[in-house]
PDB file of N, CA and C in Angstrom:
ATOM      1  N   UNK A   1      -9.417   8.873 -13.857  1.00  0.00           N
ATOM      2  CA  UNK A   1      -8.598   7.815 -13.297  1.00  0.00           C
ATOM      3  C   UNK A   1      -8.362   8.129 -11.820  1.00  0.00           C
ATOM      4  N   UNK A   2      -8.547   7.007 -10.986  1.00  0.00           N
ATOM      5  CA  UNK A   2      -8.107   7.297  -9.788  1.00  0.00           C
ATOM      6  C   UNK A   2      -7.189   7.038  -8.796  1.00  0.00           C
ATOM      7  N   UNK A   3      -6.569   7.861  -8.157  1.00  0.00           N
ATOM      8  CA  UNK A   3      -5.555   7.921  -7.297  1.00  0.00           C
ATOM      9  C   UNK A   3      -4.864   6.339  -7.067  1.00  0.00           C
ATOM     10  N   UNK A   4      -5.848   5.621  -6.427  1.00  0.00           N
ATOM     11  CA  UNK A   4      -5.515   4.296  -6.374  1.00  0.00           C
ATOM     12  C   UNK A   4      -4.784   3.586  -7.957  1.00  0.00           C
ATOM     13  N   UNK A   5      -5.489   3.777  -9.057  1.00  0.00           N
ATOM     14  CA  UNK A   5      -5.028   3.515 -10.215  1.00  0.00           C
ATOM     15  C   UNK A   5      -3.736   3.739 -10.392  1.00  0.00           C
ATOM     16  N   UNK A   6      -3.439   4.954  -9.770  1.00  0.00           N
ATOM     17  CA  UNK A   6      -2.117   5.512 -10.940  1.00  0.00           C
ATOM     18  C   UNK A   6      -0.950   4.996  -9.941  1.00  0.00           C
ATOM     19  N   UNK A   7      -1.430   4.455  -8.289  1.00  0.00           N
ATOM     20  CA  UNK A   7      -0.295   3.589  -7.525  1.00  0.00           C
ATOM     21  C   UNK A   7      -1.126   2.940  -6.950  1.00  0.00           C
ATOM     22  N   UNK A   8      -1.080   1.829  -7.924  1.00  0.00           N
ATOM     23  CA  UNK A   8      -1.321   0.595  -7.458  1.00  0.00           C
ATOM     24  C   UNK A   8      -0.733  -0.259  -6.292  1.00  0.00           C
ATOM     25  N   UNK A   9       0.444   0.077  -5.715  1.00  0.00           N
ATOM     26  CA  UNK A   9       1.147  -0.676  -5.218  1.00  0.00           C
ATOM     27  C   UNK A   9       0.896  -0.133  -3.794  1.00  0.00           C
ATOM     28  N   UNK A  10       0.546  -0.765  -2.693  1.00  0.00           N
ATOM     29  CA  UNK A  10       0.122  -0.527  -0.864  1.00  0.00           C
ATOM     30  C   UNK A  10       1.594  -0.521  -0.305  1.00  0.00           C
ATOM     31  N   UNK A  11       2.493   0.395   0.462  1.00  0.00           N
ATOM     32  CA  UNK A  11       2.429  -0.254   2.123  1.00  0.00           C
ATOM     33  C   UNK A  11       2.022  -0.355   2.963  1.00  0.00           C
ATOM     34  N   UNK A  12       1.612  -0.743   4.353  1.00  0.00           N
ATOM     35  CA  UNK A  12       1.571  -1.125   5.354  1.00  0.00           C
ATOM     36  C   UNK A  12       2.554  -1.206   6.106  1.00  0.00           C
ATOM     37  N   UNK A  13       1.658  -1.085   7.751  1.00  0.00           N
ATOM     38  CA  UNK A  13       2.534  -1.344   8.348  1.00  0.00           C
ATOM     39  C   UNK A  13       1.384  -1.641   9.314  1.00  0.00           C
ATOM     40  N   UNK A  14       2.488  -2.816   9.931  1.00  0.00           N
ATOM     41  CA  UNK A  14       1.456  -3.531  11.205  1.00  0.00           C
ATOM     42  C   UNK A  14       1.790  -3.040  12.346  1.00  0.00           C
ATOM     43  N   UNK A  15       0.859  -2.681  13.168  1.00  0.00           N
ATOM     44  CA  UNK A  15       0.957  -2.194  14.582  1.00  0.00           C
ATOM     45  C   UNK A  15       0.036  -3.067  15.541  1.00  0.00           C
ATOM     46  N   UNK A  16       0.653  -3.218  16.656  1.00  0.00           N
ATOM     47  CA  UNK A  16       0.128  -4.372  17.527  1.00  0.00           C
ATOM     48  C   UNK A  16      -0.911  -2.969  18.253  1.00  0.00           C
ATOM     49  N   UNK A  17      -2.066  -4.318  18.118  1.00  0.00           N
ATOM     50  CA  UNK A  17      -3.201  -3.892  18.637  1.00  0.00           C
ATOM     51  C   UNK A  17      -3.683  -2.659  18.210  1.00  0.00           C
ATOM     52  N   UNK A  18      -3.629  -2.343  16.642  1.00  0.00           N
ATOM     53  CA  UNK A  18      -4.173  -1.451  16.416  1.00  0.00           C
ATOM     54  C   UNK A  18      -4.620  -2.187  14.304  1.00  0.00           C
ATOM     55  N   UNK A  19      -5.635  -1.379  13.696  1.00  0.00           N
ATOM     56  CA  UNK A  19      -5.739  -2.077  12.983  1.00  0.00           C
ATOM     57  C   UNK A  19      -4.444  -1.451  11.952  1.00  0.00           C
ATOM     58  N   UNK A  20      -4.105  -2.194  10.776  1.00  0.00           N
ATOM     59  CA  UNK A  20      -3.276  -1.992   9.967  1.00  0.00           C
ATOM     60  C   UNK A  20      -3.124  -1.026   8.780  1.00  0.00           C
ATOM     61  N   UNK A  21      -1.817   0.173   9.205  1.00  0.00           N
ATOM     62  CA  UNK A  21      -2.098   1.700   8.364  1.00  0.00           C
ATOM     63  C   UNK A  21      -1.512   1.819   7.274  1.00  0.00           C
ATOM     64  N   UNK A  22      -2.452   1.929   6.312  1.00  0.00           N
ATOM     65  CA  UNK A  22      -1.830   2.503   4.999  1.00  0.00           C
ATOM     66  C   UNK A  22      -1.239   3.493   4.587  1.00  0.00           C
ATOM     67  N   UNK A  23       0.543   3.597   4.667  1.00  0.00           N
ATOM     68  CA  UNK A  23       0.924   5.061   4.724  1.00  0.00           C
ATOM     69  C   UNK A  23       1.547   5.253   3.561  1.00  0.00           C
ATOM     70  N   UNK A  24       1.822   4.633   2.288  1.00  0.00           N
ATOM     71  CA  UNK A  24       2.370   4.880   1.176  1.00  0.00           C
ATOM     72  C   UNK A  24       1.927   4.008   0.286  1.00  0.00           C
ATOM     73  N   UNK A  25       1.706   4.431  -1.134  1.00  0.00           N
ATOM     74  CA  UNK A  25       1.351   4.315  -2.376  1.00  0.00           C
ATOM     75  C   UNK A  25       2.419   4.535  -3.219  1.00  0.00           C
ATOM     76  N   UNK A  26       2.845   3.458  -4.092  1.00  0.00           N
ATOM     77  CA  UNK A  26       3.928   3.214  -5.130  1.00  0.00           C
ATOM     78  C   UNK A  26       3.070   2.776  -6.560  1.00  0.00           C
ATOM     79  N   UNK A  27       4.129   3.584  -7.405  1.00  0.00           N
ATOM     80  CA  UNK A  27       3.495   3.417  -9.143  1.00  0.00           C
ATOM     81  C   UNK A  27       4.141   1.890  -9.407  1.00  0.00           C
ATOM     82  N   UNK A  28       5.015   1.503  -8.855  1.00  0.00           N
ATOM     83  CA  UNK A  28       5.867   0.247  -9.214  1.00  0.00           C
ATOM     84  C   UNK A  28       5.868  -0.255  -8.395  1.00  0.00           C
ATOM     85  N   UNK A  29       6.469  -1.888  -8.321  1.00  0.00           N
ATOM     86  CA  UNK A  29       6.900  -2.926  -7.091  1.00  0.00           C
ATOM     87  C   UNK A  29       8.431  -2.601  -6.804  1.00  0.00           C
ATOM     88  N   UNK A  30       9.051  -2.278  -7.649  1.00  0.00           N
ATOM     89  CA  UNK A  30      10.557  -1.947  -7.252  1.00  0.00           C
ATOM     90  C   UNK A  30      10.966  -0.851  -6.366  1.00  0.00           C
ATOM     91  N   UNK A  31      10.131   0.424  -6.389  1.00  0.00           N
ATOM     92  CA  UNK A  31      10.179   1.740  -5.809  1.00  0.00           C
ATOM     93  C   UNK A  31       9.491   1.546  -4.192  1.00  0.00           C
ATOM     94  N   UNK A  32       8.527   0.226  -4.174  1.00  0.00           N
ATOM     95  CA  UNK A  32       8.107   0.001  -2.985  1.00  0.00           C
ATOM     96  C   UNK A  32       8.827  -1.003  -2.922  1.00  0.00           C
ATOM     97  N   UNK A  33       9.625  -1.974  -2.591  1.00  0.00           N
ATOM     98  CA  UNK A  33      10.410  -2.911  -2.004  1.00  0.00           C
ATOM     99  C   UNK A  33      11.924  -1.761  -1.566  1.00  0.00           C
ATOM    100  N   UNK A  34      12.045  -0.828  -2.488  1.00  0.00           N
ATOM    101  CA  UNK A  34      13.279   0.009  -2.192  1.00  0.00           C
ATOM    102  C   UNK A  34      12.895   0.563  -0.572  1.00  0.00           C
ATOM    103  N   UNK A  35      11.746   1.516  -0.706  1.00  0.00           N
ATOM    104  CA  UNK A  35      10.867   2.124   0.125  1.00  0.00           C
ATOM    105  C   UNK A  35      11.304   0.696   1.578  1.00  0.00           C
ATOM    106  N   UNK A  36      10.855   0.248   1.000  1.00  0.00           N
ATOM    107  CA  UNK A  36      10.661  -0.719   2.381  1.00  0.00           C
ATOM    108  C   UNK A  36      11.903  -1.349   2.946  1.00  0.00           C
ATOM    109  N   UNK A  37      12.894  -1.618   2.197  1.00  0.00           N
ATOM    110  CA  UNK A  37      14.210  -1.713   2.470  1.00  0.00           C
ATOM    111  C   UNK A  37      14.515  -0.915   3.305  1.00  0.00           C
ATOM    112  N   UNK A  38      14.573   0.208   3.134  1.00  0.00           N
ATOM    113  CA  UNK A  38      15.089   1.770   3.731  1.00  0.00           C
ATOM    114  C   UNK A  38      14.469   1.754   5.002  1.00  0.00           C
ATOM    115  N   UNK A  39      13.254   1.884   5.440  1.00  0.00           N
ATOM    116  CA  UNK A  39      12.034   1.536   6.176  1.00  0.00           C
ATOM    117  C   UNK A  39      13.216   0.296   7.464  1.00  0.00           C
ATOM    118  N   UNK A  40      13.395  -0.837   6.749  1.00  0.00           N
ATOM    119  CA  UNK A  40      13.559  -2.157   7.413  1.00  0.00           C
ATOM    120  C   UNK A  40      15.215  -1.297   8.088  1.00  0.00           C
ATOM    121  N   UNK A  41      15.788  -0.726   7.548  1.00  0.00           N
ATOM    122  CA  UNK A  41      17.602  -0.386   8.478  1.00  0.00           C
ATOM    123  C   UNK A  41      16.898   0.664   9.256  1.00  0.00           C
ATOM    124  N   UNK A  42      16.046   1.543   9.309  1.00  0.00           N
ATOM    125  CA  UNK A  42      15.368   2.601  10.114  1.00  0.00           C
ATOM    126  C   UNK A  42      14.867   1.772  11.422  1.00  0.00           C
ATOM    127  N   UNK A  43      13.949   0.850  10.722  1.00  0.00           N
ATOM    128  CA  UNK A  43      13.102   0.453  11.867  1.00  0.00           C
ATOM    129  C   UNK A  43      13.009  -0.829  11.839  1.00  0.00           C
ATOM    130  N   UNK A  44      14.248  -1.711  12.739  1.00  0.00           N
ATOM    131  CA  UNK A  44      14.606  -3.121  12.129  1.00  0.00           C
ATOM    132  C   UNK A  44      13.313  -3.781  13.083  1.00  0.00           C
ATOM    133  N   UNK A  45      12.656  -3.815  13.749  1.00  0.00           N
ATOM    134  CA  UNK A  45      11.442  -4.354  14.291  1.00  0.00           C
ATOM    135  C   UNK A  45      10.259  -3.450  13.902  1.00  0.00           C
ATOM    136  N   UNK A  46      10.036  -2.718  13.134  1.00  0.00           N
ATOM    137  CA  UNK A  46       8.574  -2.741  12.162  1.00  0.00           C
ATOM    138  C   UNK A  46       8.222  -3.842  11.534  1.00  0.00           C
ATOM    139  N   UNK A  47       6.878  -3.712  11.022  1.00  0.00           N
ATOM    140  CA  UNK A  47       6.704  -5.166  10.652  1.00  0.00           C
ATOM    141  C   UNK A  47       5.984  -4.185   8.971  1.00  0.00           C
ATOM    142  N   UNK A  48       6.410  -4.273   8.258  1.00  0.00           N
ATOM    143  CA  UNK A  48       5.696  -3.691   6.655  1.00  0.00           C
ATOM    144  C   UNK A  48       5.159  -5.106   5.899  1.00  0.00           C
ATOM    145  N   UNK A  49       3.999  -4.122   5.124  1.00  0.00           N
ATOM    146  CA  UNK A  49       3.569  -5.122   3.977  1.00  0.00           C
ATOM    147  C   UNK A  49       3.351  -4.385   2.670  1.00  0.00           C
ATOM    148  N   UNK A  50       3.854  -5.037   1.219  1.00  0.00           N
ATOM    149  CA  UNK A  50       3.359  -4.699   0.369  1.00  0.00           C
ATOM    150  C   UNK A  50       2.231  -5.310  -0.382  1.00  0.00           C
ATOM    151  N   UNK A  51       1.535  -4.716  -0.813  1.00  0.00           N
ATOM    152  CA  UNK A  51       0.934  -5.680  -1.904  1.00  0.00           C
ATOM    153  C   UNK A  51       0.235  -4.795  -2.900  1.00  0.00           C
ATOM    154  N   UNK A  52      -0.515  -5.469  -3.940  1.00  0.00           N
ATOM    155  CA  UNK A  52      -1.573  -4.695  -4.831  1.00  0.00           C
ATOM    156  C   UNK A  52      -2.905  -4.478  -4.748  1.00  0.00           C
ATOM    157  N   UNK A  53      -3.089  -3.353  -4.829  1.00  0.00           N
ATOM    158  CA  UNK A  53      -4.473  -2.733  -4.733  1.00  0.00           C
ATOM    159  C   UNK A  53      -5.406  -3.138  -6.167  1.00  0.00           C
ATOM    160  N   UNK A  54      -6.058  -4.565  -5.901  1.00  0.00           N
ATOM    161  CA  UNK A  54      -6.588  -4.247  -6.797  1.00  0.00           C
ATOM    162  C   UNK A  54      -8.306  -4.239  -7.125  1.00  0.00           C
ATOM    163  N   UNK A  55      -8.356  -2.989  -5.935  1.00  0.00           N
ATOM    164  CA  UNK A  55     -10.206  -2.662  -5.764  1.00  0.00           C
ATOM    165  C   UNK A  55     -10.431  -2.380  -6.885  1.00  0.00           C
ATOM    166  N   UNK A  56     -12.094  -1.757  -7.569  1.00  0.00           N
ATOM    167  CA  UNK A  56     -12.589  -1.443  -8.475  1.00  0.00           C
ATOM    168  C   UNK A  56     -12.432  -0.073  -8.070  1.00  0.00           C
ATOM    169  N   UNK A  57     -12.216   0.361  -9.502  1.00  0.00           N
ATOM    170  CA  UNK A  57     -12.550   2.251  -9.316  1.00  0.00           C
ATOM    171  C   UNK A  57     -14.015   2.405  -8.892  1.00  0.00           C
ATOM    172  N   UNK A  58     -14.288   3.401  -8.303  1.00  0.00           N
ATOM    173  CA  UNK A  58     -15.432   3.751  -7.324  1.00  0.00           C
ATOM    174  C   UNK A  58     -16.562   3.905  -8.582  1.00  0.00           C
ATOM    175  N   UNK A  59     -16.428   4.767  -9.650  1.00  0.00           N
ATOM    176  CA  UNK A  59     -17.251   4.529 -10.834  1.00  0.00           C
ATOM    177  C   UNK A  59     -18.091   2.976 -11.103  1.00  0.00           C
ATOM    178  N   UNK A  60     -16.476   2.297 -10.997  1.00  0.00           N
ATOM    179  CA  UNK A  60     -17.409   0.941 -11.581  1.00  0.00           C
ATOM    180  C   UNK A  60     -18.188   0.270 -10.841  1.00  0.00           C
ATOM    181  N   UNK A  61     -17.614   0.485  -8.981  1.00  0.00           N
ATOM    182  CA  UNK A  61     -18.129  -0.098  -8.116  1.00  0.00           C
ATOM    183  C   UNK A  61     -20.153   0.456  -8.343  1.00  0.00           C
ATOM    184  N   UNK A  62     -20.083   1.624  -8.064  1.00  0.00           N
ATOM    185  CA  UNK A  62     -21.678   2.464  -8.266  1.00  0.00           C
ATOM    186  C   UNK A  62     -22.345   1.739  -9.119  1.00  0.00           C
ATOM    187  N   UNK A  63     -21.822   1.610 -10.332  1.00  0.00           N
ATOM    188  CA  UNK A  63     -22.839   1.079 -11.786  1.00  0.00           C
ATOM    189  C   UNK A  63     -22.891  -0.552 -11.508  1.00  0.00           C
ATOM    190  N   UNK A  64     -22.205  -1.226 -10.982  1.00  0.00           N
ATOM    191  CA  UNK A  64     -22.740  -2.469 -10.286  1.00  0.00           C
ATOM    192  C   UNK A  64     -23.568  -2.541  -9.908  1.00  0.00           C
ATOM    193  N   UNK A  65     -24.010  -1.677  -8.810  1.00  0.00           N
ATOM    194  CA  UNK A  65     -24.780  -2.013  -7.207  1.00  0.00           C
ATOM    195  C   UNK A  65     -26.186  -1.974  -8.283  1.00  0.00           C
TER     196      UNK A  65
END
């Protein structure tokens, strides 16, 4: 199982003029909206995104091609 699997859940964060960095991985949506809450009184002009990761595990991607 892979890494991505077991936290499904992305943040982001947008940075002007640069492309957009993935700096945390959440098992849940609640633990990342908390995350990002916390994030938003720290850094009230960051700009965050969550969402779901939902690539193929690299296994399945290979046996496709």
């Amino acid at each position: 199982m892979s890494y991505s699997q077991l936290y499904p859940w992305v943040m982001i964060r947008l940075l002007p003029h640069m492309p957009p960095l993935v700096f945390a991985r959440f098992c849940n949506l609640s633990d990342a909206k908390s995350h990002s809450q916390t994030l938003k009184q720290l850094m009230p002009h960051g700009k965050f995104l969550i969402f779901l990761d939902v690539s193929l595990p690299i296994e399945q991607e290979e046996s496709e091609s």
